[in-house]
PDB file of N, CA and C in Angstrom:
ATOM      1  N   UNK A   1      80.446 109.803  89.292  1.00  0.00           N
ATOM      2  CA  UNK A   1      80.571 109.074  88.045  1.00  0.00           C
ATOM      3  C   UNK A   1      81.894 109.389  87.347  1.00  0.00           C
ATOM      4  N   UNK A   2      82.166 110.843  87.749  1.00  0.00           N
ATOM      5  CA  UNK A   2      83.814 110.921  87.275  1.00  0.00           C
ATOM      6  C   UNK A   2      84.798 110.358  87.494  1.00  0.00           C
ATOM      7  N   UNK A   3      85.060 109.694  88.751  1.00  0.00           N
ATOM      8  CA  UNK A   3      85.693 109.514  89.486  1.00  0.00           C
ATOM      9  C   UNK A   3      86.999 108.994  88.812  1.00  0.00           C
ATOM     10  N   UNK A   4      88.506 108.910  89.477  1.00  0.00           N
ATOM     11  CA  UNK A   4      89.302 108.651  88.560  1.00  0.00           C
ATOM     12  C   UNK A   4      89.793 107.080  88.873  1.00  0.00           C
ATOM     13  N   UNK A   5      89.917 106.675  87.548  1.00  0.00           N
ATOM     14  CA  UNK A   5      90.700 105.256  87.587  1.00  0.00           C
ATOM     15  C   UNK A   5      91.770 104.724  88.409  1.00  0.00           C
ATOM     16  N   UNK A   6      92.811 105.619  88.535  1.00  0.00           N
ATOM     17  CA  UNK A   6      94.299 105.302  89.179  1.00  0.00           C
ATOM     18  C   UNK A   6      94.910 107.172  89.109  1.00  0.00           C
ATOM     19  N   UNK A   7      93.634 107.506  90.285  1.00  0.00           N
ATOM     20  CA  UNK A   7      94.553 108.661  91.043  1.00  0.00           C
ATOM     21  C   UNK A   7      96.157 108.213  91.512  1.00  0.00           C
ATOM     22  N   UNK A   8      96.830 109.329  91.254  1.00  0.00           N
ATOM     23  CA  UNK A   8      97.934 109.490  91.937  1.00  0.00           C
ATOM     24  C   UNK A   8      98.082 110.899  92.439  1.00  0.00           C
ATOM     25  N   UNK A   9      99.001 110.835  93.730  1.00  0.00           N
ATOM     26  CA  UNK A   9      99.243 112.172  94.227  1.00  0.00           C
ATOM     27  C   UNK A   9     100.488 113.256  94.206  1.00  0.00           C
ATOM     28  N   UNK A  10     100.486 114.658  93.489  1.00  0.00           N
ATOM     29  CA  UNK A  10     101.872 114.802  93.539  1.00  0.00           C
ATOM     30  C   UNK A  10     102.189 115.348  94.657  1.00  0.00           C
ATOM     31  N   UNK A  11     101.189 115.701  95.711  1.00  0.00           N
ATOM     32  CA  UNK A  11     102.049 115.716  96.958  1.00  0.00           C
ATOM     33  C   UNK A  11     101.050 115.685  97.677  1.00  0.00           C
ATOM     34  N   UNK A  12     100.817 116.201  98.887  1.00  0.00           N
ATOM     35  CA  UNK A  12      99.519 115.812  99.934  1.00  0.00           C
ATOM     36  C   UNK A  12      98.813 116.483  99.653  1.00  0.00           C
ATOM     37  N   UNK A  13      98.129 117.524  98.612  1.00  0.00           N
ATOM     38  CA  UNK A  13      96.868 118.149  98.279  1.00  0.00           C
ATOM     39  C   UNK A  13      96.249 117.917  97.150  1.00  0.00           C
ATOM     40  N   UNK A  14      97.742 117.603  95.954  1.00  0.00           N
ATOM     41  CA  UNK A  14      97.599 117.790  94.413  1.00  0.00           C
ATOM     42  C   UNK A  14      97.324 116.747  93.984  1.00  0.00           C
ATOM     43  N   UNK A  15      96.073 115.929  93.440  1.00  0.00           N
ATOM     44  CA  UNK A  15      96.026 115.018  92.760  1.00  0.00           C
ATOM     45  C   UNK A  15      96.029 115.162  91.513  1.00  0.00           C
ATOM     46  N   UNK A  16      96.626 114.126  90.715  1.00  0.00           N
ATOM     47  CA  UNK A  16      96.730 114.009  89.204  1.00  0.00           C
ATOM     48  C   UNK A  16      96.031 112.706  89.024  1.00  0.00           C
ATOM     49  N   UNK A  17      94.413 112.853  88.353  1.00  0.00           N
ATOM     50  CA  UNK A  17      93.153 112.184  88.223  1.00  0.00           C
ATOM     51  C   UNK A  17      93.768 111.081  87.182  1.00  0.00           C
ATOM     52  N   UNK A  18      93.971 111.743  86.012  1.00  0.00           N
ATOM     53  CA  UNK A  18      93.962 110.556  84.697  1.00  0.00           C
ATOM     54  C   UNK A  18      92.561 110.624  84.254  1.00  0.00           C
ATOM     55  N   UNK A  19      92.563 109.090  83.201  1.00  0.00           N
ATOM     56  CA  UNK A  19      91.352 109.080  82.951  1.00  0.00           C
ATOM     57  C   UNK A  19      90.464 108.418  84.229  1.00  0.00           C
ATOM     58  N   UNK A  20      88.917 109.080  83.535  1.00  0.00           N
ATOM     59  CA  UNK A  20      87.933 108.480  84.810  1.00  0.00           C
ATOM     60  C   UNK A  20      87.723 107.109  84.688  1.00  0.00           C
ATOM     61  N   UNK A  21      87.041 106.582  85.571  1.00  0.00           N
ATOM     62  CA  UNK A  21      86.718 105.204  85.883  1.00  0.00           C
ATOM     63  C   UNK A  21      85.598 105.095  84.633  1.00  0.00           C
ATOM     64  N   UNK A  22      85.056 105.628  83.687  1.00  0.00           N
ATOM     65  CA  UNK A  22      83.792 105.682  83.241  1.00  0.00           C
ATOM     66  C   UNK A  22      84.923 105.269  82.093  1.00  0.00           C
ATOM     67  N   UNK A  23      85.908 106.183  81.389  1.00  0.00           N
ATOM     68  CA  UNK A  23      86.636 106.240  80.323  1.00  0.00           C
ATOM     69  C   UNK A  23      87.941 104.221  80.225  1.00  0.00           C
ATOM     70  N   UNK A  24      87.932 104.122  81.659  1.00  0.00           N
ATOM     71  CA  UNK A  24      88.212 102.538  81.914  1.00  0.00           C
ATOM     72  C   UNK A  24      87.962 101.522  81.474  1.00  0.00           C
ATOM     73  N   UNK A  25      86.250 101.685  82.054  1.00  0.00           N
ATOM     74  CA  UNK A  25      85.693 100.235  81.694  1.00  0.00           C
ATOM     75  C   UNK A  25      85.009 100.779  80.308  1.00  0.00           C
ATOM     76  N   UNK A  26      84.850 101.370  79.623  1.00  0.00           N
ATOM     77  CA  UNK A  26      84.822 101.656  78.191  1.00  0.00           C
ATOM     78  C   UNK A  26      85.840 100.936  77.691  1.00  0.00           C
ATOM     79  N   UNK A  27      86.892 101.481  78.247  1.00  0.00           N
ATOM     80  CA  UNK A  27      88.510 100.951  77.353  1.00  0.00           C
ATOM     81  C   UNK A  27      87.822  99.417  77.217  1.00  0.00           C
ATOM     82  N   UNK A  28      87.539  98.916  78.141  1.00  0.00           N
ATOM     83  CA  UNK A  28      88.054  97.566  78.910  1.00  0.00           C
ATOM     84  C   UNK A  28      86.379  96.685  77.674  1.00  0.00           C
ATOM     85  N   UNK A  29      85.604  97.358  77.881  1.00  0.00           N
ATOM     86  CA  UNK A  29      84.430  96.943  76.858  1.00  0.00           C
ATOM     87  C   UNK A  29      84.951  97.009  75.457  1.00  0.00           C
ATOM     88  N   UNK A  30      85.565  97.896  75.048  1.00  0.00           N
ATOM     89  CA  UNK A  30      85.722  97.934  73.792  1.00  0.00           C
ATOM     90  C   UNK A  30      86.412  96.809  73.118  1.00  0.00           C
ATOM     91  N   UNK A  31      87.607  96.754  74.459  1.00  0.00           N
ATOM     92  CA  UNK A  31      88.711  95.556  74.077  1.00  0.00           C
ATOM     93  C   UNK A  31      88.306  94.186  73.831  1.00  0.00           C
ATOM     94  N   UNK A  32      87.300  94.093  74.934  1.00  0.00           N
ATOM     95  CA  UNK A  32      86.316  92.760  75.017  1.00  0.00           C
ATOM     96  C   UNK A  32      86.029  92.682  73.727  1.00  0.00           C
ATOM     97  N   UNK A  33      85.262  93.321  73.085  1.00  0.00           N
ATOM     98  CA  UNK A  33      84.055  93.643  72.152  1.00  0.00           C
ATOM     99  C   UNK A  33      85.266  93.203  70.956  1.00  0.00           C
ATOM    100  N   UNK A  34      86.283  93.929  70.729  1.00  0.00           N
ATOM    101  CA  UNK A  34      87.178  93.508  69.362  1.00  0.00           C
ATOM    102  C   UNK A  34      87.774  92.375  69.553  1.00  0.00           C
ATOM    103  N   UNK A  35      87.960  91.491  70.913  1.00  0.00           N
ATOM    104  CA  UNK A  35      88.814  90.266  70.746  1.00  0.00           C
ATOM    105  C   UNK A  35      88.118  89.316  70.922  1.00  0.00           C
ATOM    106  N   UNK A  36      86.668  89.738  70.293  1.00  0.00           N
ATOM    107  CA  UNK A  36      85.461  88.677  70.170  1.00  0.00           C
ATOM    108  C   UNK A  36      85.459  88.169  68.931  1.00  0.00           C
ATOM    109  N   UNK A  37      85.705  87.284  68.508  1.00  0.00           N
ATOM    110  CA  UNK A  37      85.749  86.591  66.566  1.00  0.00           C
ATOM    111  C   UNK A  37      84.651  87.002  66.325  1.00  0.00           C
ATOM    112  N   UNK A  38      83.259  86.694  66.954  1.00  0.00           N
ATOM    113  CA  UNK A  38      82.120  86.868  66.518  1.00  0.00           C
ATOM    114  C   UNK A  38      81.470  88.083  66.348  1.00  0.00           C
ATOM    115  N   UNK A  39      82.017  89.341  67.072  1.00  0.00           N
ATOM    116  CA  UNK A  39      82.091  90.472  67.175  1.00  0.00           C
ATOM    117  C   UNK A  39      81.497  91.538  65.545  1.00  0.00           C
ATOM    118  N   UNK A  40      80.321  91.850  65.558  1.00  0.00           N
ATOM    119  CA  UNK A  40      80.198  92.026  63.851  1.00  0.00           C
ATOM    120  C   UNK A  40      80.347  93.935  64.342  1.00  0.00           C
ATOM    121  N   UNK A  41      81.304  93.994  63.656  1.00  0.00           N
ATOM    122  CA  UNK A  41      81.599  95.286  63.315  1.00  0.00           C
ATOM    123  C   UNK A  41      80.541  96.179  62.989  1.00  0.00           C
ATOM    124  N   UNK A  42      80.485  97.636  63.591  1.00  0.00           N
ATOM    125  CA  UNK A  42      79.562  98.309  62.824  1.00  0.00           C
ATOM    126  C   UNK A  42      80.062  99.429  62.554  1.00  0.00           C
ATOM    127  N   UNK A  43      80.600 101.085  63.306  1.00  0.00           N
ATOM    128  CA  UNK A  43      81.237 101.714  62.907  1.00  0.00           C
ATOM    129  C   UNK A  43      81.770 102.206  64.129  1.00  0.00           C
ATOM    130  N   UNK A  44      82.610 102.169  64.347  1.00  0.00           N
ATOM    131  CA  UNK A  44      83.593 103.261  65.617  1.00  0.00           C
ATOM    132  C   UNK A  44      82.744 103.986  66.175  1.00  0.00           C
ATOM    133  N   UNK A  45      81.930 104.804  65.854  1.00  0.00           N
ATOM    134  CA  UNK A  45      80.801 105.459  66.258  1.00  0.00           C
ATOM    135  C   UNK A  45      79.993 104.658  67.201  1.00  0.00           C
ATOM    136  N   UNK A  46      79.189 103.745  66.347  1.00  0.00           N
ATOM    137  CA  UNK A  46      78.660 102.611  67.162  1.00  0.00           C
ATOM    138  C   UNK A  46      79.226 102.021  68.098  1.00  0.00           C
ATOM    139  N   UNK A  47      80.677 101.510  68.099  1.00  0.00           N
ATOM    140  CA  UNK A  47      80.953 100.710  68.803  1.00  0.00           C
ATOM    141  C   UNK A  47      81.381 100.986  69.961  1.00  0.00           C
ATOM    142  N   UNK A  48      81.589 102.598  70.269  1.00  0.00           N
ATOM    143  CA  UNK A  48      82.315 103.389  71.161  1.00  0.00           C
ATOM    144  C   UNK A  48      81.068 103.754  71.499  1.00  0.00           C
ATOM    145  N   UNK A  49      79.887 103.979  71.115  1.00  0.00           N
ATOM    146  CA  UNK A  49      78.689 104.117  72.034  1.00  0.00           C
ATOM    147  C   UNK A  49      78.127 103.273  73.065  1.00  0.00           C
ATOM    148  N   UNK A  50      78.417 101.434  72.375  1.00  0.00           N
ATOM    149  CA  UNK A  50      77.761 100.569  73.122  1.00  0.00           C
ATOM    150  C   UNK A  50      78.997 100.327  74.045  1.00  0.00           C
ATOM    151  N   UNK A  51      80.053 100.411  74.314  1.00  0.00           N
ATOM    152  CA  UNK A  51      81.538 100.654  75.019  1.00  0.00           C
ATOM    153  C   UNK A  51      80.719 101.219  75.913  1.00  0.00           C
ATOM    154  N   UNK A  52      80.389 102.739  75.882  1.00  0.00           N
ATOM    155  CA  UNK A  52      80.479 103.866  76.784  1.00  0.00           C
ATOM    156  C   UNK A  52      78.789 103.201  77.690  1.00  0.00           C
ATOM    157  N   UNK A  53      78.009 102.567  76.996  1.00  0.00           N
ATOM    158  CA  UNK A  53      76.614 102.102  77.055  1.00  0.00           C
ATOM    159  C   UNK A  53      77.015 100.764  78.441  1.00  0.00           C
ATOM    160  N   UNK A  54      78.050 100.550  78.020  1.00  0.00           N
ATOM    161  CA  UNK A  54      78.243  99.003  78.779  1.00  0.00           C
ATOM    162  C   UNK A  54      78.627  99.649  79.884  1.00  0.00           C
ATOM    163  N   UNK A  55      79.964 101.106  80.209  1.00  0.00           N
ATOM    164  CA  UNK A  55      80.453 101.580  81.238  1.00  0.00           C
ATOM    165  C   UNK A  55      79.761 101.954  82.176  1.00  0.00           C
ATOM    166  N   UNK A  56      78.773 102.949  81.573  1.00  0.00           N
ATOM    167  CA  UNK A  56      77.348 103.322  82.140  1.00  0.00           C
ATOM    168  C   UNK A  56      76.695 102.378  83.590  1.00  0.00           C
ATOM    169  N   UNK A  57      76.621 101.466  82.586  1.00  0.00           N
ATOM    170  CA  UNK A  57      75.761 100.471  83.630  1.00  0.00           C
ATOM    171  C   UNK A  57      76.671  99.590  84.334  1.00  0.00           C
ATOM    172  N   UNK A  58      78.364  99.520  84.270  1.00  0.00           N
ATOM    173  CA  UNK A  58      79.104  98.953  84.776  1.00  0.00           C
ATOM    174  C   UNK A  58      79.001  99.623  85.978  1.00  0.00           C
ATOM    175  N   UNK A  59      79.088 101.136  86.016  1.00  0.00           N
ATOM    176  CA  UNK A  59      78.962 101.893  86.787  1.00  0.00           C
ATOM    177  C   UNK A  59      78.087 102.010  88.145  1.00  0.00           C
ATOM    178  N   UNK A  60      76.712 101.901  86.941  1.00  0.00           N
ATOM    179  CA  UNK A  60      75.443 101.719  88.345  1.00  0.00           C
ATOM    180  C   UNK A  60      75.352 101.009  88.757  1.00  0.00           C
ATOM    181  N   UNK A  61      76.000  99.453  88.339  1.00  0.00           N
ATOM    182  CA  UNK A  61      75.456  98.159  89.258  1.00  0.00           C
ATOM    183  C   UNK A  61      76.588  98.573  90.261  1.00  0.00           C
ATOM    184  N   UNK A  62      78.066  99.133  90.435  1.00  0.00           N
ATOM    185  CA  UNK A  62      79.063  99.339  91.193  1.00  0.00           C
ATOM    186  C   UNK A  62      78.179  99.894  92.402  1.00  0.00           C
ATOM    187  N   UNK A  63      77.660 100.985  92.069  1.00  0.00           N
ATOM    188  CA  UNK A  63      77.411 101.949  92.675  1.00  0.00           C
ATOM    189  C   UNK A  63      75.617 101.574  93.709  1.00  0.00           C
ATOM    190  N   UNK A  64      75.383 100.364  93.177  1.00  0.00           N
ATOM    191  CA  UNK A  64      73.925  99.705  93.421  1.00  0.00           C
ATOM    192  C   UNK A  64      73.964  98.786  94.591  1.00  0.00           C
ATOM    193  N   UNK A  65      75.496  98.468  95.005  1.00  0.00           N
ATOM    194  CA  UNK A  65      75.791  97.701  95.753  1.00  0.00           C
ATOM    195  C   UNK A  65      74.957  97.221  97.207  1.00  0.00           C
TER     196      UNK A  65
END
């Protein structure tokens, strides 16, 4: 579930992860979620929960294949 978004390698052993794939499609929900007009605001709190809520299960259907 950690797994990283856009590993890169600094040489043939050392990877440099970034953020995880989980912290991604959060980004990627959230963005959705604010460039929605209809989108009713509730608090950063909230909205970064149902983000992380959406990644979650972005996740398991990936992984459900």
């Amino acid at each position: 579930m950690n797994q990283p978004a856009f590993p890169t390698w600094n040489n043939k052993d050392d990877i440099a992860e970034g953020m995880t794939l989980r912290d991604f499609f959060a980004a990627a929900a959230l963005q959705g979620m604010y460039a929605n007009p209809h989108h009713r605001y509730c608090t950063h709190h909230a909205d970064a929960f149902e983000a992380y809520a959406m990644a979650d299960v972005m996740l398991k259907e990936r992984n459900d294949e």
